[in-house]
N, C-alpha and C. Protein backbone atom coordinates (compact mmCIF):
# COMPACT_ATOMS: atom_id res chain seq x y z
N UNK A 1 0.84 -1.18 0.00
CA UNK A 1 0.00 0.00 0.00
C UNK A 1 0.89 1.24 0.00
N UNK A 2 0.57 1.77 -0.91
CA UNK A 2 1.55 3.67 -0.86
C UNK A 2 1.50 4.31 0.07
N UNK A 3 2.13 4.97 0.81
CA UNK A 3 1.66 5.60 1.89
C UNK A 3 0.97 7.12 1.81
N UNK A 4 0.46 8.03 2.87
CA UNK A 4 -0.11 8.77 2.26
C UNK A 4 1.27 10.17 2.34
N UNK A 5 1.46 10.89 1.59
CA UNK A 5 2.25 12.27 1.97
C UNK A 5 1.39 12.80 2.32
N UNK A 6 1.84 13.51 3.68
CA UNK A 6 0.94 14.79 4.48
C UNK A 6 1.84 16.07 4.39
N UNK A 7 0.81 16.88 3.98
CA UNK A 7 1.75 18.64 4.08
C UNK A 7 2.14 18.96 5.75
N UNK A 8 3.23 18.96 5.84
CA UNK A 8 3.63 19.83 6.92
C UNK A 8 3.72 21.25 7.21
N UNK A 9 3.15 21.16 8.05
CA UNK A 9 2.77 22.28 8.66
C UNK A 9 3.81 23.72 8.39
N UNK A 10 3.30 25.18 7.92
CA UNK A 10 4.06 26.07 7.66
C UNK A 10 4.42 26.30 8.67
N UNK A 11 5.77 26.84 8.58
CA UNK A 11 6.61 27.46 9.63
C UNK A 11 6.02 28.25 10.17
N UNK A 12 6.30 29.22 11.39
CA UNK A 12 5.84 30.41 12.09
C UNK A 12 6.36 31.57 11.33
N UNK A 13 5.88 32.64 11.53
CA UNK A 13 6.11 33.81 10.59
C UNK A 13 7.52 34.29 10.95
N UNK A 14 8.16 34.74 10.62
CA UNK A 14 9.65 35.72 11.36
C UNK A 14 9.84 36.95 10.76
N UNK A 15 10.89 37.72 11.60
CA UNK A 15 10.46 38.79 11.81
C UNK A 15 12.24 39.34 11.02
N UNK A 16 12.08 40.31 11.64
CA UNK A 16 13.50 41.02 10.95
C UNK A 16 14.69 40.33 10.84
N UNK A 17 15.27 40.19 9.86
CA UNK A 17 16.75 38.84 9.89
C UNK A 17 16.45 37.60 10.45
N UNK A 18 15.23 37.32 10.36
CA UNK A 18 14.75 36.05 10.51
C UNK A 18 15.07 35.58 12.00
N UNK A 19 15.07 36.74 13.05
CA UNK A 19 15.12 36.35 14.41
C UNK A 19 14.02 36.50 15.21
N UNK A 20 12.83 36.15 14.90
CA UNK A 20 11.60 36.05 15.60
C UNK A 20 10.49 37.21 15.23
N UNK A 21 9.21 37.14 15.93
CA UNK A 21 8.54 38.16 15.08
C UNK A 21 8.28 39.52 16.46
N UNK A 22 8.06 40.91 15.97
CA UNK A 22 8.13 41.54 17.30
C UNK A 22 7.01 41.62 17.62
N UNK A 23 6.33 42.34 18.72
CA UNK A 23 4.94 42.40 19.58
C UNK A 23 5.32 43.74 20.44
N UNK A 24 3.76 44.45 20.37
CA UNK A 24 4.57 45.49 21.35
C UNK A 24 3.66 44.93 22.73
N UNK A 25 4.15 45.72 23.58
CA UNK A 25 3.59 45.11 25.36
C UNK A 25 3.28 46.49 26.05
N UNK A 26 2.14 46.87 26.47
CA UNK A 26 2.01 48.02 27.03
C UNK A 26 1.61 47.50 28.70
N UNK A 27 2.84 48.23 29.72
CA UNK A 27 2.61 48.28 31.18
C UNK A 27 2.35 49.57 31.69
N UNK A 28 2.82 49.45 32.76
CA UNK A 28 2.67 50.50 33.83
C UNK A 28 3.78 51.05 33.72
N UNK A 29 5.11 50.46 32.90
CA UNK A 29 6.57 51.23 32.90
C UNK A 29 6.89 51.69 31.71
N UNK A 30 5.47 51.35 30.55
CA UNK A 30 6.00 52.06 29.31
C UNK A 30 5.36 51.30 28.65
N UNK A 31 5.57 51.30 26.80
CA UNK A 31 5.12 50.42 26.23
C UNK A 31 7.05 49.80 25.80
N UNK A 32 6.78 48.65 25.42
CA UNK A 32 8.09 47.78 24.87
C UNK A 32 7.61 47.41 23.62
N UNK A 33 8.90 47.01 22.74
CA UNK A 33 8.66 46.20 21.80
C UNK A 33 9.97 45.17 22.53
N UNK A 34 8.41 43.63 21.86
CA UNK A 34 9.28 42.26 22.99
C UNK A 34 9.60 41.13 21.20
N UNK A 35 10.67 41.05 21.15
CA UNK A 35 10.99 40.25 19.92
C UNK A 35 11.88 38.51 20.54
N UNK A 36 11.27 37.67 20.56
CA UNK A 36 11.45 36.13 21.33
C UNK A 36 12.31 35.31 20.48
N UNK A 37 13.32 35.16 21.10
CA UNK A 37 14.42 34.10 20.20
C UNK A 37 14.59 33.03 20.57
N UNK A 38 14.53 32.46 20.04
CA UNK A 38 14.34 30.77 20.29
C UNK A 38 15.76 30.07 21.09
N UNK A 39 16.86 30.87 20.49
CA UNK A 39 18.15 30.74 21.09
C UNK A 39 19.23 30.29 20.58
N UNK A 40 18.99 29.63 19.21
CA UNK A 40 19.40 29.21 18.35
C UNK A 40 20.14 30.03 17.63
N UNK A 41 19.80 31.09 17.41
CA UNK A 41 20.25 32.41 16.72
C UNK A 41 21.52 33.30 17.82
N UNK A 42 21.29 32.90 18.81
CA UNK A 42 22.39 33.90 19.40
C UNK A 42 23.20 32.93 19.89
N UNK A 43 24.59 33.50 19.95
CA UNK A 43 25.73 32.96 19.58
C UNK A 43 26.75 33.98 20.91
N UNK A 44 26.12 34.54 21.43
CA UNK A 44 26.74 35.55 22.55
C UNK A 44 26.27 35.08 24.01
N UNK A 45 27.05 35.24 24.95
CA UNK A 45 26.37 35.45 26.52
C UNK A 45 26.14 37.05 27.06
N UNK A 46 24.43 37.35 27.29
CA UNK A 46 24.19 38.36 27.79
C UNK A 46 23.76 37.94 29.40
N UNK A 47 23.67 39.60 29.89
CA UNK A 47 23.67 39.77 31.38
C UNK A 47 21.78 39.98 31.40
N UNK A 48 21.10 38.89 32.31
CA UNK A 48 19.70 39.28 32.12
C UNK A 48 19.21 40.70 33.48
N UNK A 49 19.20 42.06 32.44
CA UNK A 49 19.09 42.76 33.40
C UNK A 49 17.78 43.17 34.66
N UNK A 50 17.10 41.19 34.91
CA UNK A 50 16.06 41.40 35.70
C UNK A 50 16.70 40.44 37.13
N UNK A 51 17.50 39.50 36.80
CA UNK A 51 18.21 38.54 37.53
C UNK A 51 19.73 38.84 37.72
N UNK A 52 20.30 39.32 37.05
CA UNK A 52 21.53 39.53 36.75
C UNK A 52 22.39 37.91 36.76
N UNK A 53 21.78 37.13 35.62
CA UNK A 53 22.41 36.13 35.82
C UNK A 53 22.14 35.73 34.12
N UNK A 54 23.75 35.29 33.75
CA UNK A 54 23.51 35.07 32.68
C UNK A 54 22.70 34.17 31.76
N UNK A 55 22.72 34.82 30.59
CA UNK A 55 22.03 34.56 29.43
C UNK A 55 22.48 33.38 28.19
N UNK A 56 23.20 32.28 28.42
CA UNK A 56 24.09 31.49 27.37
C UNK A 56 23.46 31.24 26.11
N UNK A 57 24.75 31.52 25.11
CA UNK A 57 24.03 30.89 23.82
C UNK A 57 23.35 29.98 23.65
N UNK A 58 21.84 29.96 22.96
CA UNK A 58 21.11 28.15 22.64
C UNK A 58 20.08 28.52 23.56
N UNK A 59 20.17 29.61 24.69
CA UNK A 59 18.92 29.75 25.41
C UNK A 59 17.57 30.87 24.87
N UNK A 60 16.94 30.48 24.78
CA UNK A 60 15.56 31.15 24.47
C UNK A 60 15.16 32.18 25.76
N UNK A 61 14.67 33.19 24.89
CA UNK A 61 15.10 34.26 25.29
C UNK A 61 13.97 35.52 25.22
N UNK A 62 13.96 36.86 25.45
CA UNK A 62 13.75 37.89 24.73
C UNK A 62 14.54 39.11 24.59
N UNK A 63 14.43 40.01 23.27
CA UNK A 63 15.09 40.96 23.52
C UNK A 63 13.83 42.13 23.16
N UNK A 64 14.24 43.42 24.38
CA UNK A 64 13.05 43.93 24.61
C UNK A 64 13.86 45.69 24.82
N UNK A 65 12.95 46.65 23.79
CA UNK A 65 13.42 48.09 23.84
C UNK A 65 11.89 48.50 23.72
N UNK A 66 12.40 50.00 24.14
CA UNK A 66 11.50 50.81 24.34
C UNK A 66 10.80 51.36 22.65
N UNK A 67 9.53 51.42 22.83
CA UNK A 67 8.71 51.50 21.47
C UNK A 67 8.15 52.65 21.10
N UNK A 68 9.27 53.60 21.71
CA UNK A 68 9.10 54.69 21.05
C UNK A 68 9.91 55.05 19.29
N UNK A 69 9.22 55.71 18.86
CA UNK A 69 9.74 56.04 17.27
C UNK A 69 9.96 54.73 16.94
N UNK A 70 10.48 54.38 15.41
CA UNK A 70 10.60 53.22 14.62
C UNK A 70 12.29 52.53 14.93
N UNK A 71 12.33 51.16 15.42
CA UNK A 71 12.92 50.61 15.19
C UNK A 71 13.51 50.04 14.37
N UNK A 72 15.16 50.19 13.98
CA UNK A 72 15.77 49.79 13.14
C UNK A 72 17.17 49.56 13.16
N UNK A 73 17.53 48.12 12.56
CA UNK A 73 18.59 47.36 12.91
C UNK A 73 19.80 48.76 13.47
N UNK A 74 20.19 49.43 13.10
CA UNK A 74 21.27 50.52 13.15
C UNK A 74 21.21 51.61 14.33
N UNK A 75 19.58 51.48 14.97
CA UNK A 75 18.83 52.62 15.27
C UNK A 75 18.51 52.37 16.72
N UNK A 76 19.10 52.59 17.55
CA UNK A 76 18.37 52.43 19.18
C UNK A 76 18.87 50.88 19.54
N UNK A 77 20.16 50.68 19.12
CA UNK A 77 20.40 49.53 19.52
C UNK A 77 21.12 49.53 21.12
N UNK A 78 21.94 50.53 21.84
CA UNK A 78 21.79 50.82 22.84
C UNK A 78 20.94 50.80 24.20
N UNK A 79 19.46 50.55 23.61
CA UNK A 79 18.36 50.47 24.62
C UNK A 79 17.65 49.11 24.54
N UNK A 80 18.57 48.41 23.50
CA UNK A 80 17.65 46.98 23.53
C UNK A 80 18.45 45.99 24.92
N UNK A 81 17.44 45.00 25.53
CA UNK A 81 18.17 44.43 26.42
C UNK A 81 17.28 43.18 26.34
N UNK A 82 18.57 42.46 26.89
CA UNK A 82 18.18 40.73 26.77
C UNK A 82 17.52 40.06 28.07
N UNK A 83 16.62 39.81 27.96
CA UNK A 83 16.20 39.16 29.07
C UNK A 83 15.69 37.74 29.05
N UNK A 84 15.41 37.08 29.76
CA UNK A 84 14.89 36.01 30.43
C UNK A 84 13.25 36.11 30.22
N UNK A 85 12.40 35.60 29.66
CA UNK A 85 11.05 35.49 29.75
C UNK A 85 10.49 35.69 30.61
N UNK A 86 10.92 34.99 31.42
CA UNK A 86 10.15 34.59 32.91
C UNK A 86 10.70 36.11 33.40
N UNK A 87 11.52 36.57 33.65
CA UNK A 87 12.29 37.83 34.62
C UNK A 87 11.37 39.34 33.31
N UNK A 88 11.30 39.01 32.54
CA UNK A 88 10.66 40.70 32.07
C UNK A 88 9.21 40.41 32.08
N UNK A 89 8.55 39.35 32.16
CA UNK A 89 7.10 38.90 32.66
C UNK A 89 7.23 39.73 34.12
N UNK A 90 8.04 39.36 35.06
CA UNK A 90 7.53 39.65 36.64
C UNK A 90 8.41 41.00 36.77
N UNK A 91 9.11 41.80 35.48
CA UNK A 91 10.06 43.11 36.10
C UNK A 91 8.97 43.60 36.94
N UNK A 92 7.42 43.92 36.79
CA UNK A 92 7.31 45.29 37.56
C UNK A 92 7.40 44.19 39.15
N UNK A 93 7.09 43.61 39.12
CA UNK A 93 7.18 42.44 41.00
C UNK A 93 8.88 42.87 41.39
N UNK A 94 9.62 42.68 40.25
CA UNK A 94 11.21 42.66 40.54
C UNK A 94 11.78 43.73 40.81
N UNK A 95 11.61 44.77 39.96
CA UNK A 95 12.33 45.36 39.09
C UNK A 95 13.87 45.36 38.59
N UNK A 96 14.54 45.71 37.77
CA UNK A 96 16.02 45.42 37.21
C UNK A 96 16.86 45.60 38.37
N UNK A 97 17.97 44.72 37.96
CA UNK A 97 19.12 44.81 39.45
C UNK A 97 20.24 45.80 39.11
């Protein structure tokens, strides 16, 4: 008996340089734009500035700036920061160390 081919399922959408797609997040400390990396893509160790404990390559992640004016690769890269999911979910409980 032939078997049957099934379409697999499309990928998830991505976002700028093919590192995730962005979302903006409006709190009580601002609005953010929150862009989620799977971890695969980063190749660096960052400092998570809600834990202060690092960030290793391969770990899934977010990187999260302020959403004011338009973001762009060249443009406000200074204010982007890497965090931990779980730690920029609970900043306002925490706040940064």
């Amino acid at each position: 008996m032939p078997r049957a081919n099934r379409r697999r399922p499309d990928p998830p959408p991505r976002g700028v340089l093919g590192r995730g797609v962005d979302r903006t997040v409006h709190a009580a400390d601002g609005s953010w734009v929150v862009r989620e990396l799977r971890g695969d893509t980063s190749t660096k160790t960052y400092r998570c500035p809600g834990c202060a404990q690092d960030i290793r390559p391969g770990v899934p992640h977010v990187v999260v700036w302020p959403s004011v004016g338009t973001f762009s690769p060249g443009d406000g890269a200074s204010e982007r920061r890497h965090w931990h999911a779980s730690c920029f979910a609970a900043r306002g409980r925490r706040g940064p160390r």
